[in-house]
Protein backbone atom coordinates (compact mmCIF):
# COMPACT_ATOMS: atom_id res chain seq x y z
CA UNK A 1 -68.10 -87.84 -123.99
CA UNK A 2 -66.10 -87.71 -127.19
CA UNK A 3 -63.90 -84.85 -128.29
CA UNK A 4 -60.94 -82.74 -127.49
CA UNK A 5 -62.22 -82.46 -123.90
CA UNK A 6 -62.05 -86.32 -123.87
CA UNK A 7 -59.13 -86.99 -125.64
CA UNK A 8 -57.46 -84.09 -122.78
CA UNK A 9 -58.69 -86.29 -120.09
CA UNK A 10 -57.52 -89.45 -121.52
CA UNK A 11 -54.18 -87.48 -121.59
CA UNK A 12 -53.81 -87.33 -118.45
CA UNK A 13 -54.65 -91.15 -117.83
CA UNK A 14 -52.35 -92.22 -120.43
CA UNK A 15 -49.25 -89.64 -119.59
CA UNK A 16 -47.01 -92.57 -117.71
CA UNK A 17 -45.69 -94.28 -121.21
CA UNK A 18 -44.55 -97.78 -121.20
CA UNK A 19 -43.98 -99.80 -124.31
CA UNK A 20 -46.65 -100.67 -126.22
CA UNK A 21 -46.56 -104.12 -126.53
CA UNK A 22 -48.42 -105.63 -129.16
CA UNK A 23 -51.22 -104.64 -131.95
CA UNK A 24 -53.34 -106.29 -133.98
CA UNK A 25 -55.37 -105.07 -137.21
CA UNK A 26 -58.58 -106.08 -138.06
CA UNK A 27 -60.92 -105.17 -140.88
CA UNK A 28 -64.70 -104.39 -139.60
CA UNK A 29 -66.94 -105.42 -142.21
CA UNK A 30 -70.44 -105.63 -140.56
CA UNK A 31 -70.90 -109.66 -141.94
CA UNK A 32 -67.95 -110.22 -140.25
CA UNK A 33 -70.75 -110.87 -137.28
CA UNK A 34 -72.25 -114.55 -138.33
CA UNK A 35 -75.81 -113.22 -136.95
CA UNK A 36 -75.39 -109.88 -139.68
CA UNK A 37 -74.12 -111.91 -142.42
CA UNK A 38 -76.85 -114.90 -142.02
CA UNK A 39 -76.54 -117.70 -144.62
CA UNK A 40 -73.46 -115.85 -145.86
CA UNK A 41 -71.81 -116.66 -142.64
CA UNK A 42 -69.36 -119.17 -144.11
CA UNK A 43 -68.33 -116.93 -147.27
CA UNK A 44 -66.17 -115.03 -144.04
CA UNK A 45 -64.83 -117.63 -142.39
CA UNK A 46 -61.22 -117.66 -143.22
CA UNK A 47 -61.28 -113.74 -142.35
CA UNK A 48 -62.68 -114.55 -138.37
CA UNK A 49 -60.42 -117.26 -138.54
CA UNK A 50 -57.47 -114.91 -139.15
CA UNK A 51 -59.16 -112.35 -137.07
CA UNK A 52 -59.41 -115.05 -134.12
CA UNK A 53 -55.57 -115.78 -134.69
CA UNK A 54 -54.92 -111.89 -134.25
CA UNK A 55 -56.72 -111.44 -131.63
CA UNK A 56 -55.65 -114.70 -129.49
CA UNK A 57 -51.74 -113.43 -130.33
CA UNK A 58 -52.89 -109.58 -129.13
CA UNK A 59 -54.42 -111.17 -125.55
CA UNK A 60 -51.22 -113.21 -125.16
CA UNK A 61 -49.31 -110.55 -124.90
CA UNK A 62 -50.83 -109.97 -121.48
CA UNK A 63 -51.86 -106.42 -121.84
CA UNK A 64 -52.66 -104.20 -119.11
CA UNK A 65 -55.21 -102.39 -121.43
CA UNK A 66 -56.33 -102.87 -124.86
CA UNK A 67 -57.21 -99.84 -126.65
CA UNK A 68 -59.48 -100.06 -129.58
CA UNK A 69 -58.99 -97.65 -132.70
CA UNK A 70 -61.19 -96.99 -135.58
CA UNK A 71 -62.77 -94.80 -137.50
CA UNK A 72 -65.55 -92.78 -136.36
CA UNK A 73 -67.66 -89.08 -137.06
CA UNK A 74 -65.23 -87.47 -134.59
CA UNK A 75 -61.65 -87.75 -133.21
CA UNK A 76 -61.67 -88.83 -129.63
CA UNK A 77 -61.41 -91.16 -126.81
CA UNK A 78 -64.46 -93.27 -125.63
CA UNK A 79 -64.29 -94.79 -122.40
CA UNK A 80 -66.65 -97.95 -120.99
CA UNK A 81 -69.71 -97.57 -120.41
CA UNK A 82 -70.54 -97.51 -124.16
CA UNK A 83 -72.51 -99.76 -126.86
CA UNK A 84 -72.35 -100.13 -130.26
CA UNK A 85 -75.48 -101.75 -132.23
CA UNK A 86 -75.94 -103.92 -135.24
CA UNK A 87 -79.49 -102.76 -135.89
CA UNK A 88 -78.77 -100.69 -139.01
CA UNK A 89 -77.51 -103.92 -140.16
CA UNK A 90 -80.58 -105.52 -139.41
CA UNK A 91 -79.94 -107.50 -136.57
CA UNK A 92 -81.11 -106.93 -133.11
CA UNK A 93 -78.14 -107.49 -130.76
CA UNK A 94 -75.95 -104.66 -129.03
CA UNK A 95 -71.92 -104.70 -128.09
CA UNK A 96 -70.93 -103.24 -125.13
CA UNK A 97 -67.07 -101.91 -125.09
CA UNK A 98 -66.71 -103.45 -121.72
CA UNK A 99 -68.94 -106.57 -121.31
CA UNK A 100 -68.31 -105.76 -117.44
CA UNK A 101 -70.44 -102.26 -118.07
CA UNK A 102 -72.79 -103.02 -120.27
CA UNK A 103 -75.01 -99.45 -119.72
CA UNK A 104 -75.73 -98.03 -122.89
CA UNK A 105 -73.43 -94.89 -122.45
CA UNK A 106 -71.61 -93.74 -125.39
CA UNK A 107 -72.51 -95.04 -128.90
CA UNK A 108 -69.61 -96.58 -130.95
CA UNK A 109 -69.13 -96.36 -134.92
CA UNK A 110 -69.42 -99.67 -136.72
CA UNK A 111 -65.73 -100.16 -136.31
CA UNK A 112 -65.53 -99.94 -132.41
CA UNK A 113 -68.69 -101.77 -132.20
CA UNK A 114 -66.92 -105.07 -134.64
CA UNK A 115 -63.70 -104.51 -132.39
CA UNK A 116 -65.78 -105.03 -129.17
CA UNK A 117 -67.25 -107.58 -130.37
CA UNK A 118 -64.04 -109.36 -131.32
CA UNK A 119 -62.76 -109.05 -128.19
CA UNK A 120 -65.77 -110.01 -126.39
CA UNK A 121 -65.06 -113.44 -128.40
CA UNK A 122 -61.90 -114.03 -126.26
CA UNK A 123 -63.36 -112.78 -123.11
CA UNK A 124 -60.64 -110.36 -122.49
CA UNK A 125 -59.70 -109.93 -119.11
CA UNK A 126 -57.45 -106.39 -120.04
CA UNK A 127 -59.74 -103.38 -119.37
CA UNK A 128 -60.51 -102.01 -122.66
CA UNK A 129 -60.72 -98.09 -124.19
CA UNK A 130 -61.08 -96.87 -127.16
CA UNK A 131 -60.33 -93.93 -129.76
CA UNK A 132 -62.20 -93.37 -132.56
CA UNK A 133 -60.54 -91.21 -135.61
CA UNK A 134 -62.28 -88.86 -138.54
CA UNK A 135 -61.59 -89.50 -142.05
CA UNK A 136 -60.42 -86.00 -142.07
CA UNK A 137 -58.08 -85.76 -138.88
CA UNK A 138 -54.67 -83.84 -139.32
CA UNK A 139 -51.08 -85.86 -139.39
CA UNK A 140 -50.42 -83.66 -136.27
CA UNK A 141 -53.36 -85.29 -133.94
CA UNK A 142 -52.80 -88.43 -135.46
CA UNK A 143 -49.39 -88.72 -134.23
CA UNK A 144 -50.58 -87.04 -131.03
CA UNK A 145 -53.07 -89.81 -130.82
CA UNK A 146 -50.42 -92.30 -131.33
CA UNK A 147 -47.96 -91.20 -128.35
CA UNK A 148 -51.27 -91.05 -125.79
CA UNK A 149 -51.94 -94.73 -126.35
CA UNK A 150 -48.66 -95.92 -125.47
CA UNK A 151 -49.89 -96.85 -121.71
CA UNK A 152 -48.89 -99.52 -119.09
CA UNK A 153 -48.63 -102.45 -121.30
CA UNK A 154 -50.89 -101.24 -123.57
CA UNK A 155 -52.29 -103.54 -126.60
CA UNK A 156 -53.91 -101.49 -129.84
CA UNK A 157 -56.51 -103.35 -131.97
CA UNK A 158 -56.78 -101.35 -134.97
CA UNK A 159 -59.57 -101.58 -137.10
CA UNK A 160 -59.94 -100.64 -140.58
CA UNK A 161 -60.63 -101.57 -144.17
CA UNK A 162 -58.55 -100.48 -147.65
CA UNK A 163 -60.03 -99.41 -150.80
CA UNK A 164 -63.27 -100.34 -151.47
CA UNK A 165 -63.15 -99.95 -155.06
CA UNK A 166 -61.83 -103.68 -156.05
CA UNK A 167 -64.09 -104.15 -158.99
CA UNK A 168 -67.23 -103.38 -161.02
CA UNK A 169 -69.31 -104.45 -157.97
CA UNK A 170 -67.67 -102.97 -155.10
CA UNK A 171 -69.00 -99.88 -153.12
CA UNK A 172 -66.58 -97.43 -154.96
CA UNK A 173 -66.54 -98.91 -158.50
CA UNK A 174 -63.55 -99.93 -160.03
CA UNK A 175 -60.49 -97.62 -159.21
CA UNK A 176 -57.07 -98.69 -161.10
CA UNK A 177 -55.33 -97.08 -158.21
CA UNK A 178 -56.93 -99.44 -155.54
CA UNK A 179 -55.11 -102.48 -156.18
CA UNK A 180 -51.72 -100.68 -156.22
CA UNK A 181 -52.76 -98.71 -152.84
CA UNK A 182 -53.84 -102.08 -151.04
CA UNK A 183 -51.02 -103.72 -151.89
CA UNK A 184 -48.72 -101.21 -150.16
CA UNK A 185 -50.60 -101.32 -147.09
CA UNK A 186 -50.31 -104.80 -147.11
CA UNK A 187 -46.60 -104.46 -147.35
CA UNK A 188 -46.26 -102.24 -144.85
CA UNK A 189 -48.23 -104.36 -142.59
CA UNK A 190 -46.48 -107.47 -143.17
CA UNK A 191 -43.35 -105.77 -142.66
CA UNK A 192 -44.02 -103.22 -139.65
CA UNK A 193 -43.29 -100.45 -141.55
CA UNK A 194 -44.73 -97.27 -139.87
CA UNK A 195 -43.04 -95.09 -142.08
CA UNK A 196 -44.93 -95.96 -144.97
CA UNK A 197 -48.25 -96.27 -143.23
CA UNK A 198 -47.29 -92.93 -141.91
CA UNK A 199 -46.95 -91.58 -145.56
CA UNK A 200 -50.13 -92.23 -146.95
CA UNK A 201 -51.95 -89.81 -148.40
CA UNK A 202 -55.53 -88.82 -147.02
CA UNK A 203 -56.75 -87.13 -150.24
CA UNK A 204 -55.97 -90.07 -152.17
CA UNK A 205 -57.12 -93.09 -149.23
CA UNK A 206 -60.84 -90.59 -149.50
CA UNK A 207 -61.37 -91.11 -153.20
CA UNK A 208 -60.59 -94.82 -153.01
CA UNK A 209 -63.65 -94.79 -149.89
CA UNK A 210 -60.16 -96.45 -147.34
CA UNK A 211 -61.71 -96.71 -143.83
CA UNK A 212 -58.39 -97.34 -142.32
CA UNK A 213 -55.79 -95.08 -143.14
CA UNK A 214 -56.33 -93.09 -140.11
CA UNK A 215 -56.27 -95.89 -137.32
CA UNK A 216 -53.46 -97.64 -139.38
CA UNK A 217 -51.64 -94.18 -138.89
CA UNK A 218 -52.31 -94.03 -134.81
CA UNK A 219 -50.72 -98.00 -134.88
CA UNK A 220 -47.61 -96.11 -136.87
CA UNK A 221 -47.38 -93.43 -134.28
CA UNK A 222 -47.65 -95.33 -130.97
CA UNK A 223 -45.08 -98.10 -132.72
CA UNK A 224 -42.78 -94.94 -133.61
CA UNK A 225 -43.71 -93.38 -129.58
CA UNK A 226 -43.15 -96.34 -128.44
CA UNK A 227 -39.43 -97.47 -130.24
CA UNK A 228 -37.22 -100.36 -131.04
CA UNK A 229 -38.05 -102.46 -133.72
CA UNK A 230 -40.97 -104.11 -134.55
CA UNK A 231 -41.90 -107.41 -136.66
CA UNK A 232 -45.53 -107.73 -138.71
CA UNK A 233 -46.79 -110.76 -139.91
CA UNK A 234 -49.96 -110.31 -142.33
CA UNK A 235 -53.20 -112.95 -141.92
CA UNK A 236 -55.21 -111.70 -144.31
CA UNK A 237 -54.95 -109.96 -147.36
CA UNK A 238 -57.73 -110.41 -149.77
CA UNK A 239 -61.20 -108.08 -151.15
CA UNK A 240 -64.23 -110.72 -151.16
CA UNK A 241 -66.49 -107.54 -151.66
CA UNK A 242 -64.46 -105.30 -153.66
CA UNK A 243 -63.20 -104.22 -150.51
CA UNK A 244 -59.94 -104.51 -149.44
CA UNK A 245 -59.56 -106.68 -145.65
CA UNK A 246 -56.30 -106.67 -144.00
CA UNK A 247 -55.21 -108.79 -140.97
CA UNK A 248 -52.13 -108.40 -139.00
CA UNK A 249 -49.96 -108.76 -135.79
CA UNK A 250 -47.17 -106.41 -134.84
CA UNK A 251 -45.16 -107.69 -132.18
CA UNK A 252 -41.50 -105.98 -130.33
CA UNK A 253 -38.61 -107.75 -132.51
């Protein structure tokens, strides 16, 4: 069930707030998966490498809960059992959001199914949930989205990709504004700053084909929900594909 009748129930579950105590971003790229990406495998390997580091620092943290966000058709909360699947990508192998429950249940977009299977690397022993944002969700809900995941020692892995029009090549073409615009998120990552994640525009992130402005915005909220200050320490900053891959930690100060 995905939704507003979802997200009401997950509401409920998620009304006690206690700090949120760690996040991690994470760009989901379908060859981040060796099996998707083949041969190509070792073209990626410094991004899982920083991806691994992200992760590993997220799980330290000792979450009770680790709540995936991406980007998805609809705004809502998915809860285990549900499976992602690589097959458009032309591999046979499915990702369960809980390895524990691994019925089919719900389907997750690409960027849930990459973020299970990330955490599935590090057999994480925190329950996990996870949200999944439109393109087109409102600041409002965004923000709303961001105080609901603040739960008992919750942990947010946020997936989501910048512009992906870094050259001739890339999916969007060459955009002089996308260089500019990834280089701002990856200020704003490095430094924590959910103000300026908060601020960016969803007109603009649409034309430039950004996967992650909206989950970068829920990470902004629950930091904001959540209060005190925060440190970021950026991974990963780099477009091998003419799209734009971000990896980060944000940790309490």
């Amino acid at each position: 069930m995905t939704g507003s009748a979802h997200s009401r129930t997950a509401a409920s579950r998620y009304r006690e707030r206690v700090p949120l105590v760690a996040a991690a971003v994470c760009p989901h790229p379908p060859l981040l998966v060796p099996e998707v990406a083949g041969a190509a495998a070792p073209e990626l390997d410094d991004l899982r490498a920083a991806c691994d580091t992200a992760v590993t620092r997220l799980l330290a943290a000792a979450p009770e809960v680790v709540v995936l966000v991406g980007d998805g058709p609809v705004t809502g909360w998915i809860r285990p059992p549900a499976t992602g699947s690589l097959q458009p990508w032309g591999v046979d192998l499915d990702v369960p959001l809980d390895p524990a429950q691994p019925d089919r249940g719900a389907v997750l977009p690409l960027s849930l199914t990459v973020g299970a299977w990330l955490l599935a690397r590090h057999g994480a022993a925190a329950p996990p949930a996870a949200v999944q944002v439109a393109a087109d969700t409102d600041p409002t809900a965004v923000r709303d989205l961001g105080a609901q995941v603040v739960a008992q020692r919750a942990a947010l892995l946020v997936l989501g990709d910048g512009s992906a029009c870094r050259g001739e090549k890339s999916p969007g073409y060459q955009d002089p504004r996308a260089e500019p615009y990834d280089s701002m998120v990856a200020a704003a990552l490095a430094g924590a700053d959910a103000d300026a994640l908060l601020g960016l525009d969803a007109a603009v992130s649409a034309e430039l084909k950004v996967a992650g402005r909206a989950p970068w915005q829920v990470l902004a909220a629950a930091a904001r929900a959540t209060g005190g200050d925060w440190r970021g320490e950026l991974h990963y900053d780099a477009a091998p594909y003419g799209v734009a891959y971000f990896v980060a930690t944000w940790e309490p100060a």
